[in-house]
Protein backbone atom coordinates (compact mmCIF):
# COMPACT_ATOMS: atom_id res chain seq x y z
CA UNK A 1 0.00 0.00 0.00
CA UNK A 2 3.19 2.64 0.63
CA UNK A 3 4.55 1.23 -2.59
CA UNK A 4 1.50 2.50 -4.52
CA UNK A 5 1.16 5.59 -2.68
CA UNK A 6 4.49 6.64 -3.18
CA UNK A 7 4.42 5.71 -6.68
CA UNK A 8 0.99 7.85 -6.90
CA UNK A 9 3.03 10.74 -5.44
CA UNK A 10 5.80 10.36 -7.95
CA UNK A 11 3.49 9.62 -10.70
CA UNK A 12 1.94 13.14 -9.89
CA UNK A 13 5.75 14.87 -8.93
CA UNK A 14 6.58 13.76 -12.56
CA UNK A 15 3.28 14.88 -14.07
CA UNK A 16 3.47 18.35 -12.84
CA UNK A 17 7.26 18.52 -13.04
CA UNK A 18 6.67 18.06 -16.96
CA UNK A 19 3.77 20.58 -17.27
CA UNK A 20 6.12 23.27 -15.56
CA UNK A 21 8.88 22.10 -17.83
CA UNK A 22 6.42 22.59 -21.22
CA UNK A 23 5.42 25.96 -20.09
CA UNK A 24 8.90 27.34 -19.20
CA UNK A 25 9.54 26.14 -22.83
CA UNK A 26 6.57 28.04 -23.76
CA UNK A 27 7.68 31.12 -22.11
CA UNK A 28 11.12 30.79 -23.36
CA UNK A 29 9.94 30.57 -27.34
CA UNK A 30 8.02 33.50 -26.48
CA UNK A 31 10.89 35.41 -25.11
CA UNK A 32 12.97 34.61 -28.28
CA UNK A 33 9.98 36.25 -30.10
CA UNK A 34 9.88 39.44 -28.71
CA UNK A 35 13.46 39.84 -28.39
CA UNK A 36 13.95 39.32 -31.95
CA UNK A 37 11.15 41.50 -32.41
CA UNK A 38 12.40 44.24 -30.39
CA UNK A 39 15.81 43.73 -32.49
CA UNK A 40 14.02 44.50 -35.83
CA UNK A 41 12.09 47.51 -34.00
CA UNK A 42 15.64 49.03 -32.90
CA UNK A 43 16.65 48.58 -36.56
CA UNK A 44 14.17 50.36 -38.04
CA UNK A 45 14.32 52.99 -35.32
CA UNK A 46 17.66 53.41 -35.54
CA UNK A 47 17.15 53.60 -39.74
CA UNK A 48 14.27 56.36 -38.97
CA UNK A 49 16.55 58.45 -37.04
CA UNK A 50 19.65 58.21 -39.50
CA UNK A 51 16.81 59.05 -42.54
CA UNK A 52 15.39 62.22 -40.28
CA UNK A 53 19.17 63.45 -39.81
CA UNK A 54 19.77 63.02 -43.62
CA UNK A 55 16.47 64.77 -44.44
CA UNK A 56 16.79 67.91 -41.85
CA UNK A 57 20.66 68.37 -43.40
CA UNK A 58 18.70 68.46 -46.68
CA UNK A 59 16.48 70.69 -46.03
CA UNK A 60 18.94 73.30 -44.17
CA UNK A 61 20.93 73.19 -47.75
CA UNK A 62 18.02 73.96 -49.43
CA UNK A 63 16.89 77.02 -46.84
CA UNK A 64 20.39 78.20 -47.46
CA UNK A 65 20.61 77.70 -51.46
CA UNK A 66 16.36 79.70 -51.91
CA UNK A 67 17.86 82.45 -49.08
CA UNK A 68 21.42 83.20 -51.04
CA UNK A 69 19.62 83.05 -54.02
CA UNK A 70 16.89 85.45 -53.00
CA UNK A 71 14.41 83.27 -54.13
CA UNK A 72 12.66 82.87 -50.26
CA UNK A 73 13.75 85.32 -47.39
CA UNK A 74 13.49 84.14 -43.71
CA UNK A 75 9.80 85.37 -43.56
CA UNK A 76 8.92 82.99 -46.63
CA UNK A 77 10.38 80.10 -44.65
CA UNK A 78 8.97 80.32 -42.00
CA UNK A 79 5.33 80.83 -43.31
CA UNK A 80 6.32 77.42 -45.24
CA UNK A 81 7.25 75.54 -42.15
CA UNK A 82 4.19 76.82 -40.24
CA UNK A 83 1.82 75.80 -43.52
CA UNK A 84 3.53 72.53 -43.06
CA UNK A 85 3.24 72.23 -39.41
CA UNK A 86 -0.42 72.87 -39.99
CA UNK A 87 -1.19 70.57 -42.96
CA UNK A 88 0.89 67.80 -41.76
CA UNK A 89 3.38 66.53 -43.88
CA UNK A 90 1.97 65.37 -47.04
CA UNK A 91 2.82 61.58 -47.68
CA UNK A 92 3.08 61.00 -43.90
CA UNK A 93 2.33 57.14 -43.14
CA UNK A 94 0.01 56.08 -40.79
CA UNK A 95 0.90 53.12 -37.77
CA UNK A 96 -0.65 50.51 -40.47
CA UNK A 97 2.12 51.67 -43.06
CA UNK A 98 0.08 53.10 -45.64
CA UNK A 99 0.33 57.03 -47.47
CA UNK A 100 -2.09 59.09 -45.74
């Protein structure tokens, strides 16, 4: 009668041993998931910011080129940036990735 109880207890040490054991698994897989996710997110953060850099240099030469050329004066720019501000930008994308 021990010799089945104890065997009862291991049967159920064994049984719950292996259902912790297939959700730490679980958990683990979805760790890996979301760390690689969070990898590509930093990438394409860390894309974003190198593009925003390039594109704020780009527009600074241009501001310079339209004021030494007299084709804009300070006023003209900054009526632009505020029309812009405003508006949005044009061609913006939205969270799903599409042009709004």
């Amino acid at each position: 009668m021990i010799l089945l109880a104890s065997l009862a207890a291991v049967a159920a040490f064994v049984a719950l041993w292996a259902r912790f054991e297939r959700e730490r698994q679980a958990a683990a897989a979805t760790i890996a998931a979301l760390e690689e996710r969070l990898r590509e997110l930093t990438l394409r953060v860390d894309v974003v910011e190198h593009d925003a850099v390039a594109v704020s240099a780009h527009a600074e030469v241009a501001e310079s080129v339209l004021l030494e050329k007299g084709y804009a004066d300070a006023d003209d720019l900054e009526a632009a940036r505020r029309r812009l501000e405003d508006e949005g930008v044009s061609g913006a994308r939205g969270r799903d990735g599409e042009m709004h």
